[in-house]
C-alpha atoms as a PDB file:
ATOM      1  CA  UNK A   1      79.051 110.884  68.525  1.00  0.00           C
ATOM      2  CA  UNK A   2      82.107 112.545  70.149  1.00  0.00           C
ATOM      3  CA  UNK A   3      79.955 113.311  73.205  1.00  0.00           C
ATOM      4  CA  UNK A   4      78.429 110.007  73.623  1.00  0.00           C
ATOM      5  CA  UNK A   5      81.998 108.528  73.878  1.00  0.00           C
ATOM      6  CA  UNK A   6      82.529 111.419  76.225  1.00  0.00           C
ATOM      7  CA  UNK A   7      80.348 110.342  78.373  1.00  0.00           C
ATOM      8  CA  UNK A   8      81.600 106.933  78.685  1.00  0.00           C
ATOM      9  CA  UNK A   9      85.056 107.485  78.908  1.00  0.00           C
ATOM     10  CA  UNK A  10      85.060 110.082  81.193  1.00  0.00           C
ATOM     11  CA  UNK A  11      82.369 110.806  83.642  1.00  0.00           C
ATOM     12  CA  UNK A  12      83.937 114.226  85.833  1.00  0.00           C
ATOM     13  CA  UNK A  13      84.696 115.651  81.837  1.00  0.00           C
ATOM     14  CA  UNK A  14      81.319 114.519  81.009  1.00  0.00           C
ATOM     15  CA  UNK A  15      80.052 116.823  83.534  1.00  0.00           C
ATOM     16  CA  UNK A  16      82.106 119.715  83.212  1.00  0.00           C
ATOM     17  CA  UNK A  17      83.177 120.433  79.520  1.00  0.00           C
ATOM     18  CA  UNK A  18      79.039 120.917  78.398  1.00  0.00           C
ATOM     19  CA  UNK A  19      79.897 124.013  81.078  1.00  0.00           C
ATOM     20  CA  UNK A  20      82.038 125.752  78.888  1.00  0.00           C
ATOM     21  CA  UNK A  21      80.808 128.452  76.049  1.00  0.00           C
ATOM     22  CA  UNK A  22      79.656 127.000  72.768  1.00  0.00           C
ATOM     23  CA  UNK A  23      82.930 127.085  70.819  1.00  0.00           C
ATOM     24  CA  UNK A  24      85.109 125.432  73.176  1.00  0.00           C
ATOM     25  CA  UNK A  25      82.914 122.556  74.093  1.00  0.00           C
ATOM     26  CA  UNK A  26      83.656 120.785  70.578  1.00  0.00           C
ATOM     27  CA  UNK A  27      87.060 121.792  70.974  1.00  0.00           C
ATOM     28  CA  UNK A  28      88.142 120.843  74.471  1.00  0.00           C
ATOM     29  CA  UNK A  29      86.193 117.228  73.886  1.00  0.00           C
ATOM     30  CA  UNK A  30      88.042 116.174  70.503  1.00  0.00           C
ATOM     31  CA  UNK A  31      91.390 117.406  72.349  1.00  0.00           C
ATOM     32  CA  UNK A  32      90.471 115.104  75.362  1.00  0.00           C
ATOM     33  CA  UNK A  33      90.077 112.196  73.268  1.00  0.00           C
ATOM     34  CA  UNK A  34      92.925 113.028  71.450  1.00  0.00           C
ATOM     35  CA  UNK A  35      94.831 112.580  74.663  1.00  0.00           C
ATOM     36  CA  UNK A  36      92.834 109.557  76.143  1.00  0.00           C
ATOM     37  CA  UNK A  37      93.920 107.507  73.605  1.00  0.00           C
ATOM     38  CA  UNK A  38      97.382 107.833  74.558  1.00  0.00           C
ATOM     39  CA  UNK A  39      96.092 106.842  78.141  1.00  0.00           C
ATOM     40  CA  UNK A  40      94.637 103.478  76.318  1.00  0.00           C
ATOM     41  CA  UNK A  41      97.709 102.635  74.656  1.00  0.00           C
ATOM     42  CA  UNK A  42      99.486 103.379  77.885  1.00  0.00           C
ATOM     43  CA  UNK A  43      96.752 101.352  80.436  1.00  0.00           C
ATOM     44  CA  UNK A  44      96.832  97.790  77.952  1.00  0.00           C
ATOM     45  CA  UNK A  45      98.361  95.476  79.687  1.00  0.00           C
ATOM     46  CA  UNK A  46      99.018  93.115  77.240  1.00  0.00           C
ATOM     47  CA  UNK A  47     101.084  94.853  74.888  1.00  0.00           C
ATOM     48  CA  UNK A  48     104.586  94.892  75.525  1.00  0.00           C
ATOM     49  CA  UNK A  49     106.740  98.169  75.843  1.00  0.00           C
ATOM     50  CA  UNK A  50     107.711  97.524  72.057  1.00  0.00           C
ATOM     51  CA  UNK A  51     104.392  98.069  70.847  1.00  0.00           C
ATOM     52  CA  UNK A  52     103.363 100.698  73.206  1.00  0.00           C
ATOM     53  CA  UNK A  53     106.335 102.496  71.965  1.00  0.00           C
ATOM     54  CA  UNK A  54     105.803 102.400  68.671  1.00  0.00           C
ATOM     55  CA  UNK A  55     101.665 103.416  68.683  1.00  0.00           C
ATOM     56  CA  UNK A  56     101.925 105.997  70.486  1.00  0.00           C
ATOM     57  CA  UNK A  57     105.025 107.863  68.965  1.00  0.00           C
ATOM     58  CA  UNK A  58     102.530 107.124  65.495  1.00  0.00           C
ATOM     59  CA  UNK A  59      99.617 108.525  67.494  1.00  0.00           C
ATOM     60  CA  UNK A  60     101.408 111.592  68.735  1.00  0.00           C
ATOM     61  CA  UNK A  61     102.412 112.187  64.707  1.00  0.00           C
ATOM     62  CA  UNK A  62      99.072 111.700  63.319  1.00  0.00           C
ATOM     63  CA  UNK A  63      97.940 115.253  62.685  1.00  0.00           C
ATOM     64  CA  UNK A  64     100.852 115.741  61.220  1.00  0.00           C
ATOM     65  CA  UNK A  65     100.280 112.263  58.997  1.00  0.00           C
ATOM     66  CA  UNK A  66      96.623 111.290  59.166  1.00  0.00           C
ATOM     67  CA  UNK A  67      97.378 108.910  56.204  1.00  0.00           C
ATOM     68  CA  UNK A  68      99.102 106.478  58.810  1.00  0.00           C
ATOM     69  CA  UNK A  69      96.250 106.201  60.799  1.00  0.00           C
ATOM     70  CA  UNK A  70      94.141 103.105  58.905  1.00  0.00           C
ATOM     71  CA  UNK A  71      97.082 101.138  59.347  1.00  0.00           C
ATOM     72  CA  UNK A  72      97.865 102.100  63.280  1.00  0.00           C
ATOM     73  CA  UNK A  73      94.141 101.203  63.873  1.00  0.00           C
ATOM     74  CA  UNK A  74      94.241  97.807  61.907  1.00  0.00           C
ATOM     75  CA  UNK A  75      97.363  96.971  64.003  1.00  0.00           C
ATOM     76  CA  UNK A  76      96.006  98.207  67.848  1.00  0.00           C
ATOM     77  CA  UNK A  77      92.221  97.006  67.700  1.00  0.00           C
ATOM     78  CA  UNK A  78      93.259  93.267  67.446  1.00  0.00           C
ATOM     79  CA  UNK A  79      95.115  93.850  70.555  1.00  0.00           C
ATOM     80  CA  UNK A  80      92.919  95.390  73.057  1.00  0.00           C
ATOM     81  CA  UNK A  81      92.039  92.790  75.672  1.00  0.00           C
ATOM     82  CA  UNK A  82      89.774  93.521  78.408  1.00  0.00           C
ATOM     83  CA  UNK A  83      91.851  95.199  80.231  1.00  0.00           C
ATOM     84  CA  UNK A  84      90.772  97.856  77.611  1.00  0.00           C
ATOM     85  CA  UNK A  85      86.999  99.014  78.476  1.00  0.00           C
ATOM     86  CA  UNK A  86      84.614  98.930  75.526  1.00  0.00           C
ATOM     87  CA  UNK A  87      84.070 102.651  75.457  1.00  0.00           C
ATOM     88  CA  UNK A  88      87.692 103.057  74.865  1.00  0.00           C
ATOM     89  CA  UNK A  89      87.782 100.842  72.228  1.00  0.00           C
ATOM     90  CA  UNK A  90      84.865 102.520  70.753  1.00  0.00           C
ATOM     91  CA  UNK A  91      87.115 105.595  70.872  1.00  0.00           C
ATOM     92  CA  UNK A  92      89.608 103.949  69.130  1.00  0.00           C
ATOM     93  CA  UNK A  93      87.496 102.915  66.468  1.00  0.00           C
ATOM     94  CA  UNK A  94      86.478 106.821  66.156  1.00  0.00           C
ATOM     95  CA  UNK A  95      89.914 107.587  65.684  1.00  0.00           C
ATOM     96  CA  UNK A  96      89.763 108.696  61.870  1.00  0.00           C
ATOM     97  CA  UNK A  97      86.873 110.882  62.546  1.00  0.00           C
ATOM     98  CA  UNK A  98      88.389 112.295  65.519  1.00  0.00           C
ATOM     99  CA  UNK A  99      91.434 113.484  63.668  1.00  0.00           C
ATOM    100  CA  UNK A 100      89.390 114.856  60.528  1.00  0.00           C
ATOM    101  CA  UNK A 101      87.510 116.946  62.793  1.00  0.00           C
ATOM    102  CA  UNK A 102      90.745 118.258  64.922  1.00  0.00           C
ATOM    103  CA  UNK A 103      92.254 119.130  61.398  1.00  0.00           C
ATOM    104  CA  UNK A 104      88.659 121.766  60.570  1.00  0.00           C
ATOM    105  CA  UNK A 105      90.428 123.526  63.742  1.00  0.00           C
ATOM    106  CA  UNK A 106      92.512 126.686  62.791  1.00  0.00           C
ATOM    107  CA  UNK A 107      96.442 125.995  63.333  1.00  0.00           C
ATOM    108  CA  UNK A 108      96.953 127.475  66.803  1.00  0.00           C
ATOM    109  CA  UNK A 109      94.184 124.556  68.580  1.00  0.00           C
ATOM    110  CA  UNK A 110      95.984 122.431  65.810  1.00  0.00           C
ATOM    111  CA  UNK A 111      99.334 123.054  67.057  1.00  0.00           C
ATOM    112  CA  UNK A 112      99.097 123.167  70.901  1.00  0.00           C
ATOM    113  CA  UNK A 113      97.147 119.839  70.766  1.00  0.00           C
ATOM    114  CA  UNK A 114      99.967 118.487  68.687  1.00  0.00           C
ATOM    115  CA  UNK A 115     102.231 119.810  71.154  1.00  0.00           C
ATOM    116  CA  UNK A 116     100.931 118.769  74.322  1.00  0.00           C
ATOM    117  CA  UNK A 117     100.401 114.744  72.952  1.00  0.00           C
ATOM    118  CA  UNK A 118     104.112 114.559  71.678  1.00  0.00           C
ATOM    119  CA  UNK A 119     104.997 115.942  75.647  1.00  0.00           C
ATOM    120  CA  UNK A 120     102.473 113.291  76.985  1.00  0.00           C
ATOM    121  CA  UNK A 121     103.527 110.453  74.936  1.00  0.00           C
ATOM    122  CA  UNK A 122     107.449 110.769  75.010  1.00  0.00           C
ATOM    123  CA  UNK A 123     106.597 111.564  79.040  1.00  0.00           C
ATOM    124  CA  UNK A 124     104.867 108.205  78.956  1.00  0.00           C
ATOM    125  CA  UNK A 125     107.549 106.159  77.311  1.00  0.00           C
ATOM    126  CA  UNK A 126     109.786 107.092  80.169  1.00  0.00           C
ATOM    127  CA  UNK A 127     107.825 105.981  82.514  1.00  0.00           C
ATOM    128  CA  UNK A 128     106.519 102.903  80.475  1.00  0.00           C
ATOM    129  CA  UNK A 129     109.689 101.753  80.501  1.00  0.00           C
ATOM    130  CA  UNK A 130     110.185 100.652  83.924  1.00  0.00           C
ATOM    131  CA  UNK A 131     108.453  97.754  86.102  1.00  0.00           C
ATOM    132  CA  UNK A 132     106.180  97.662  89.384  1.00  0.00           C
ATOM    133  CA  UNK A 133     107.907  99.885  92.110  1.00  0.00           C
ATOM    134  CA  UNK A 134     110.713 101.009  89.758  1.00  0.00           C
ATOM    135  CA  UNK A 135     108.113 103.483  87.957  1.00  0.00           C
ATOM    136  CA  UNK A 136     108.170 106.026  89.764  1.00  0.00           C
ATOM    137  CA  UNK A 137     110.831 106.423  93.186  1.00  0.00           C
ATOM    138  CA  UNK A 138     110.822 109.368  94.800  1.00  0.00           C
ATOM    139  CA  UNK A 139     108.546 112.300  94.855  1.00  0.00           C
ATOM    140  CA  UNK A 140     110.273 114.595  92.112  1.00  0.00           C
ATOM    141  CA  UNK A 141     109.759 111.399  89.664  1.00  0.00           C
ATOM    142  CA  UNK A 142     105.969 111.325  90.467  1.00  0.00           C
ATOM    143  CA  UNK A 143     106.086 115.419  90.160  1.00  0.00           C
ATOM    144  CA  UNK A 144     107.508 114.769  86.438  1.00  0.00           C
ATOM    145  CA  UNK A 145     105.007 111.889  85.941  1.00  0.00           C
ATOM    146  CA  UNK A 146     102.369 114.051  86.646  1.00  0.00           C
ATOM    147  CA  UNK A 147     103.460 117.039  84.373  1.00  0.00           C
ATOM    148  CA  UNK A 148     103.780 114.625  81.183  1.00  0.00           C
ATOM    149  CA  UNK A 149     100.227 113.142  81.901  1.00  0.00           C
ATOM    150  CA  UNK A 150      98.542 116.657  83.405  1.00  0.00           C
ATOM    151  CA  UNK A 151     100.877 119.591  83.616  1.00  0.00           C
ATOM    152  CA  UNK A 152     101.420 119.770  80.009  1.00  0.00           C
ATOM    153  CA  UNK A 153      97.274 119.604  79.229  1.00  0.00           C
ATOM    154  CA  UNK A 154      96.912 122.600  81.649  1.00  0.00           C
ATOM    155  CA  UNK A 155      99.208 124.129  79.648  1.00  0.00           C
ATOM    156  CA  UNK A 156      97.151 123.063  76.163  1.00  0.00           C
ATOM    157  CA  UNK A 157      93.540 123.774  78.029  1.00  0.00           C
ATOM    158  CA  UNK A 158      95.431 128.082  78.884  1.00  0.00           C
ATOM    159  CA  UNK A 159      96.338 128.068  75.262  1.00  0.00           C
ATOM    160  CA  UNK A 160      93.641 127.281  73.902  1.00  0.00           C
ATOM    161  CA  UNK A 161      91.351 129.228  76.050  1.00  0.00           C
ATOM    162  CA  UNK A 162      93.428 132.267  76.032  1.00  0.00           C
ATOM    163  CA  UNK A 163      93.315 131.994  71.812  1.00  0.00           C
ATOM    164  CA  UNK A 164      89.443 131.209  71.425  1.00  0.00           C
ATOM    165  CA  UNK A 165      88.267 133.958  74.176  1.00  0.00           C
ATOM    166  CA  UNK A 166      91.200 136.543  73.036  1.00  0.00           C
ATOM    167  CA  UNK A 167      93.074 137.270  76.491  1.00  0.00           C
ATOM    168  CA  UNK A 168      96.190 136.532  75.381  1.00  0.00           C
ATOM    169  CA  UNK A 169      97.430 139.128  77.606  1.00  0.00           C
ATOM    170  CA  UNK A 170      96.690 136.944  80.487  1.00  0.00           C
ATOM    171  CA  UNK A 171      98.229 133.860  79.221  1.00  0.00           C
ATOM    172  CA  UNK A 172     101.821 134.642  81.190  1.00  0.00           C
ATOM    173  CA  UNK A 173     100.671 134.225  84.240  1.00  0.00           C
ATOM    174  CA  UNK A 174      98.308 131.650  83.648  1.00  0.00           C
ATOM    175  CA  UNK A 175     100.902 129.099  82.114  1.00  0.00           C
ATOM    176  CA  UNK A 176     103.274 129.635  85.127  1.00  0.00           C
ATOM    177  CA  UNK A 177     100.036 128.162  87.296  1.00  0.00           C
ATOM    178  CA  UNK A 178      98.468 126.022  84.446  1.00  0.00           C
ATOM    179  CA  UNK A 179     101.265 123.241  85.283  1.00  0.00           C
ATOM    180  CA  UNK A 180     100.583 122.906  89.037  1.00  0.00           C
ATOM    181  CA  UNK A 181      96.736 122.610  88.314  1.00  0.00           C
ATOM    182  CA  UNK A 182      97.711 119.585  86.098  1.00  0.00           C
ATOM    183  CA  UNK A 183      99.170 118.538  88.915  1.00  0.00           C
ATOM    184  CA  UNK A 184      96.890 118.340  91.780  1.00  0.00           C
ATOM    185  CA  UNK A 185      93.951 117.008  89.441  1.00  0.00           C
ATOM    186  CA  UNK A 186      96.554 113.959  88.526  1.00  0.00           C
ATOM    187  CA  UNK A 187      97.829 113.457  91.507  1.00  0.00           C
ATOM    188  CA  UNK A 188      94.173 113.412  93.140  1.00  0.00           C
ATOM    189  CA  UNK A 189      93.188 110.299  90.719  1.00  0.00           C
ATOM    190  CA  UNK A 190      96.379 108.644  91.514  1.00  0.00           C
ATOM    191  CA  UNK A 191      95.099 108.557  95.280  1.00  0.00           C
ATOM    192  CA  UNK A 192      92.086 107.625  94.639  1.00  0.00           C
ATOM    193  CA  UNK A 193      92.502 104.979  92.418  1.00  0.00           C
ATOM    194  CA  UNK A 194      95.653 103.229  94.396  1.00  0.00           C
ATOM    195  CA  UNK A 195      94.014 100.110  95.077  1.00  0.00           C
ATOM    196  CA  UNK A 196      92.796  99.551  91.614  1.00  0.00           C
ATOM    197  CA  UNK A 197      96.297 100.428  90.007  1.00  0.00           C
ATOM    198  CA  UNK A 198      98.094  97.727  92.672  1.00  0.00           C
ATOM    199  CA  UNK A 199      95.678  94.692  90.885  1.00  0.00           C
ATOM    200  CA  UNK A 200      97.172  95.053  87.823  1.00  0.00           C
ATOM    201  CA  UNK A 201     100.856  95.964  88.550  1.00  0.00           C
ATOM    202  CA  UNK A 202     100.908  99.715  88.857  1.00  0.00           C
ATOM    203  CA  UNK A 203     102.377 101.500  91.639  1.00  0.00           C
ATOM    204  CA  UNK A 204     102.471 105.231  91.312  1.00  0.00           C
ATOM    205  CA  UNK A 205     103.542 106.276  95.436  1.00  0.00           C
ATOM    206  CA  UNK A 206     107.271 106.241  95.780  1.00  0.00           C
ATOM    207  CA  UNK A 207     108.056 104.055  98.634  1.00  0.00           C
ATOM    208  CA  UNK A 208     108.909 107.084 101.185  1.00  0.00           C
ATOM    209  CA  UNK A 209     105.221 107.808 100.667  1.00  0.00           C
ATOM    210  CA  UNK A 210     103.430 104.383 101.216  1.00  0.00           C
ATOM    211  CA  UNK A 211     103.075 104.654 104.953  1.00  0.00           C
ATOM    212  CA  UNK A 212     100.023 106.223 106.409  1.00  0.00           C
ATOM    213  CA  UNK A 213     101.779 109.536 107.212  1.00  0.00           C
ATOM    214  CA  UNK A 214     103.375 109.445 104.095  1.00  0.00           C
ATOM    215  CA  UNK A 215     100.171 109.509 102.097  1.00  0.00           C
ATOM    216  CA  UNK A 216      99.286 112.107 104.779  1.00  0.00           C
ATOM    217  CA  UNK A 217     101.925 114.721 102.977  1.00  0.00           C
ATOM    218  CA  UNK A 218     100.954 113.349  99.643  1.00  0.00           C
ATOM    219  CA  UNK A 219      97.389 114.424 100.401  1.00  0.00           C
ATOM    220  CA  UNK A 220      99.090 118.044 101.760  1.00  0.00           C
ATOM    221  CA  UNK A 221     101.427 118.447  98.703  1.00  0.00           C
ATOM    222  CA  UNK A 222      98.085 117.650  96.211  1.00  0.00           C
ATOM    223  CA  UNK A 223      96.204 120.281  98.184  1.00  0.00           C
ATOM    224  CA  UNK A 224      98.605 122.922  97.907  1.00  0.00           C
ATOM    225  CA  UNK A 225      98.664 122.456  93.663  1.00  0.00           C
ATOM    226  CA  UNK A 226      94.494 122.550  93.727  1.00  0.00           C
ATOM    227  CA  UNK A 227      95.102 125.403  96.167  1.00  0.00           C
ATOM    228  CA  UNK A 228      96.991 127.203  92.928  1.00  0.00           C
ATOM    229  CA  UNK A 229      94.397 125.676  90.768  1.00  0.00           C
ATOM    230  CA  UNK A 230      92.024 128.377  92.230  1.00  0.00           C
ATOM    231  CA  UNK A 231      94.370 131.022  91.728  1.00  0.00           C
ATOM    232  CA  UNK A 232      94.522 129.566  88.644  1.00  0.00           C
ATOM    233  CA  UNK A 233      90.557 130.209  88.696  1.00  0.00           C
ATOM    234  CA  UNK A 234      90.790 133.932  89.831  1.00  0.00           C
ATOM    235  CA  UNK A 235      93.595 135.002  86.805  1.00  0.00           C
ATOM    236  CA  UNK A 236      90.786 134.320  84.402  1.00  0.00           C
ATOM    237  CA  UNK A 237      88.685 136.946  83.224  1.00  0.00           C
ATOM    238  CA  UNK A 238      85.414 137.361  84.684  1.00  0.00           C
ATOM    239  CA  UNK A 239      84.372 137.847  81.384  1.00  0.00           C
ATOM    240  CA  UNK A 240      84.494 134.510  80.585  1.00  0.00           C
ATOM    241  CA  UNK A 241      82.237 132.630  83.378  1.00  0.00           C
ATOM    242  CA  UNK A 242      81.752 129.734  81.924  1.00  0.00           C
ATOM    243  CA  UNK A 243      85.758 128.960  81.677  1.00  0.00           C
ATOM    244  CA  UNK A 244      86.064 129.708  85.213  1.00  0.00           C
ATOM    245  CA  UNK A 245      83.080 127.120  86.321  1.00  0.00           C
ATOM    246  CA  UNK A 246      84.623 124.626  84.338  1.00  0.00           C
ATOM    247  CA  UNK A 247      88.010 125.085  85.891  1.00  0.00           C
ATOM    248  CA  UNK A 248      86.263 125.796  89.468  1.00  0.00           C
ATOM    249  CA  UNK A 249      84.159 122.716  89.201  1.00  0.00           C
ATOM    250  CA  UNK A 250      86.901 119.978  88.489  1.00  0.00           C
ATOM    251  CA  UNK A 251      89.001 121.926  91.425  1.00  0.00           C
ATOM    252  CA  UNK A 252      86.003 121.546  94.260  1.00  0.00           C
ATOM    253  CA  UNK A 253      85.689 117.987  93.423  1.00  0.00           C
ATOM    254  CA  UNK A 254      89.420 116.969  93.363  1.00  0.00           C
ATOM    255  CA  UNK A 255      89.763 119.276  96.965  1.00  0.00           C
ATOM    256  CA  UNK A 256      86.224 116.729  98.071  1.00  0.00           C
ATOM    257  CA  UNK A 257      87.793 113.655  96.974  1.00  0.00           C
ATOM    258  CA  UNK A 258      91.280 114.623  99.062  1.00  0.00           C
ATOM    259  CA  UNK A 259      88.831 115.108 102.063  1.00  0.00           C
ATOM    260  CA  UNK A 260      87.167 112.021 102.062  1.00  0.00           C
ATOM    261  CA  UNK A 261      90.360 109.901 101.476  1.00  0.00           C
ATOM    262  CA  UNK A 262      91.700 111.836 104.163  1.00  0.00           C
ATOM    263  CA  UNK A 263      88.556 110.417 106.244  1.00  0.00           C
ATOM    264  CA  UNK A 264      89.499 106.849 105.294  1.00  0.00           C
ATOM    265  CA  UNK A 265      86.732 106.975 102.359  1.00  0.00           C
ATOM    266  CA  UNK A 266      86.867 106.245  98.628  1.00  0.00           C
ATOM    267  CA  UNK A 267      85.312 108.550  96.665  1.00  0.00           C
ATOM    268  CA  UNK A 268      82.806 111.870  96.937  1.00  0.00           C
ATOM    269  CA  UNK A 269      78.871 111.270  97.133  1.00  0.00           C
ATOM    270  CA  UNK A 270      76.551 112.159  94.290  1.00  0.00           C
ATOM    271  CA  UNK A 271      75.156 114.594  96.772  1.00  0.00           C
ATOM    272  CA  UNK A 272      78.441 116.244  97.056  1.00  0.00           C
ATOM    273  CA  UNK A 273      79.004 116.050  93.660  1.00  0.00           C
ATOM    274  CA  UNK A 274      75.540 117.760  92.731  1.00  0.00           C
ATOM    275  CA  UNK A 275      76.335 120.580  95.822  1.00  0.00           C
ATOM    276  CA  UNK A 276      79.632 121.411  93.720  1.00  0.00           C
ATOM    277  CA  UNK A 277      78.136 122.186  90.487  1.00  0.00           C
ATOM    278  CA  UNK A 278      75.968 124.491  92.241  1.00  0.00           C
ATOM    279  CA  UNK A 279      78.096 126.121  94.639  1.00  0.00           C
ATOM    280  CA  UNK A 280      80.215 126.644  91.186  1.00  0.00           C
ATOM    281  CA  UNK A 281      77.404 128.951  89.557  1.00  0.00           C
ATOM    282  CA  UNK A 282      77.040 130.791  93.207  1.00  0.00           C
ATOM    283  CA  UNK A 283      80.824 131.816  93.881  1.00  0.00           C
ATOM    284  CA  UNK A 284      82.192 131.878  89.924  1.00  0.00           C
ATOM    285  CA  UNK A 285      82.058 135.291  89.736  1.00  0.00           C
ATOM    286  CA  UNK A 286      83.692 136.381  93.294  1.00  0.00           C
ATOM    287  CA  UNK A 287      87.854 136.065  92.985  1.00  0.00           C
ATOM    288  CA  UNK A 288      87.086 136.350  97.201  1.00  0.00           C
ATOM    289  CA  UNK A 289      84.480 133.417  97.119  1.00  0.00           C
ATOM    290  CA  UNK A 290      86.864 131.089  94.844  1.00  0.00           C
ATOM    291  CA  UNK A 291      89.409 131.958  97.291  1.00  0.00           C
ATOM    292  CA  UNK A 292      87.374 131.143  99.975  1.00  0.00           C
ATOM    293  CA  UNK A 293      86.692 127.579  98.664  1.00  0.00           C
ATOM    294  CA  UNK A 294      90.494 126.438  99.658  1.00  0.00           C
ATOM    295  CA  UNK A 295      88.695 125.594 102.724  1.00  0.00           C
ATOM    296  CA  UNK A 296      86.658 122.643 101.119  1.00  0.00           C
END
């Protein structure tokens, strides 16, 4: 169940996530749609900042207080319109089962999941709070935006990885380049998907950036964080292959999508796409190959 819902929610984490080793791939998913249901809250327009407010800062709590859940369900389904996608609300739905099954998790996956949604949801309600261009101003606001919705879940995904494939010892210098990978992968979507936020009220550029050569150095500042997201790549042991495709993977196809919106295009071919998650098995193991792929 939690990977069909997966699959329709999210088709890039889709993809990737069945690349990690066995006992992460249950893992990673459930804390994904732990955090995606924040994004639905968040995303439906018509509830007002009230009730936004108030579901997520239940949703954040709920491992802490599953019992709350039947009611926060009865009160939210009513009220997603279609501005809510249907595999979303199928999510929702799932939410009981999703929680029972983070709770079989041992403490510290427990813990930094519960940690990293109370950071995305109180980051959320700052930024829910204001209107249209007044969301986000200047490019330190969008920075912070980013870490709330990104940062902090490249901070969960080191944690957890570092605790289920025992290199804590790397997990220092990891976490100081976990948030900027966060970064770049949010602040690639948020390109991409500028048109589609403006139709509904969102604007996510601060105005000093909405010029053409002002989304040029948006484009430069992204590609310098997915430039540390392969750094990122190379700290990781090359023990653990299958972490490091998974990371390496999402990274080539952010860097692709920056290219072809530089180019004046939309979004990256299924060609592309398909080269990527072979190129990933290829240079995975070479700290000198992932290096090499900044130049994608």
């Amino acid at each position: 169940m939690q990977m069909n819902i997966l699959r329709q929610v999210s088709r890039t984490f889709a993809l990737t996530i069945p690349m990690l080793n066995a006992p992460l791939i249950p893992v990673i998913t459930d804390a994904y749609l732990f955090l995606r249901i924040l994004d639905t809250i968040e995303d439906e327009e018509a509830l007002t900042f009230e009730e936004q407010a108030r579901y997520i800062k239940i949703w954040i709590e709920v491992l802490e207080a599953p019992e709350t859940i039947p009611q926060l369900l009865e009160e939210v389904l009513p009220k997603l319109t279609k501005s809510t996608k249907e595999a979303e609300r199928a999510l929702v739905k799932d939410a009981s089962a999703l929680i029972e099954r983070i709770l079989t998790y041992d403490k510290v996956i427990q813990q930094s999941i519960y940690r990293v949604g109370k950071v995305m949801g109180t980051g959320m309600l700052k930024f829910l709070e204001r209107k249209g261009d007044e969301r986000v101003r200047t490019m330190q606001e969008l920075e912070e935006y980013c870490y709330y919705v990104a940062g902090c879940v490249g901070e969960m995904l080191t944690e957890i990885f570092c605790h289920v494939g025992k290199f804590e010892q790397k997990k220092r210098a990891l976490l100081e380049l976990s948030d900027d990978f966060g970064k770049g992968l949010q602040l690639t979507n948020i390109l991409k998907d500028i048109e589609q936020d403006r139709t509904r009220g969102v604007e996510w550029i601060p105005g000093p950036f909405r010029s053409e050569n002002g989304l040029k150095k948006l484009i430069e500042k992204t590609r310098y964080f997915l430039h540390k997201a392969l750094d990122y790549v190379c700290l990781l042991p090359k023990c653990e292959p299958e972490i490091r495709r998974f990371c390496l993977v999402n990274t080539l196809l952010a860097l692709s999508t920056l290219r072809v919106l530089s180019n004046g295009g939309k979004k990256i071919s299924k060609r592309t796409l398909f080269l990527h998650v072979i190129l990933s098995k290829v240079v995975s193991y070479s700290n000198r190959m992932i290096q090499w792929c900044k130049n994608v």
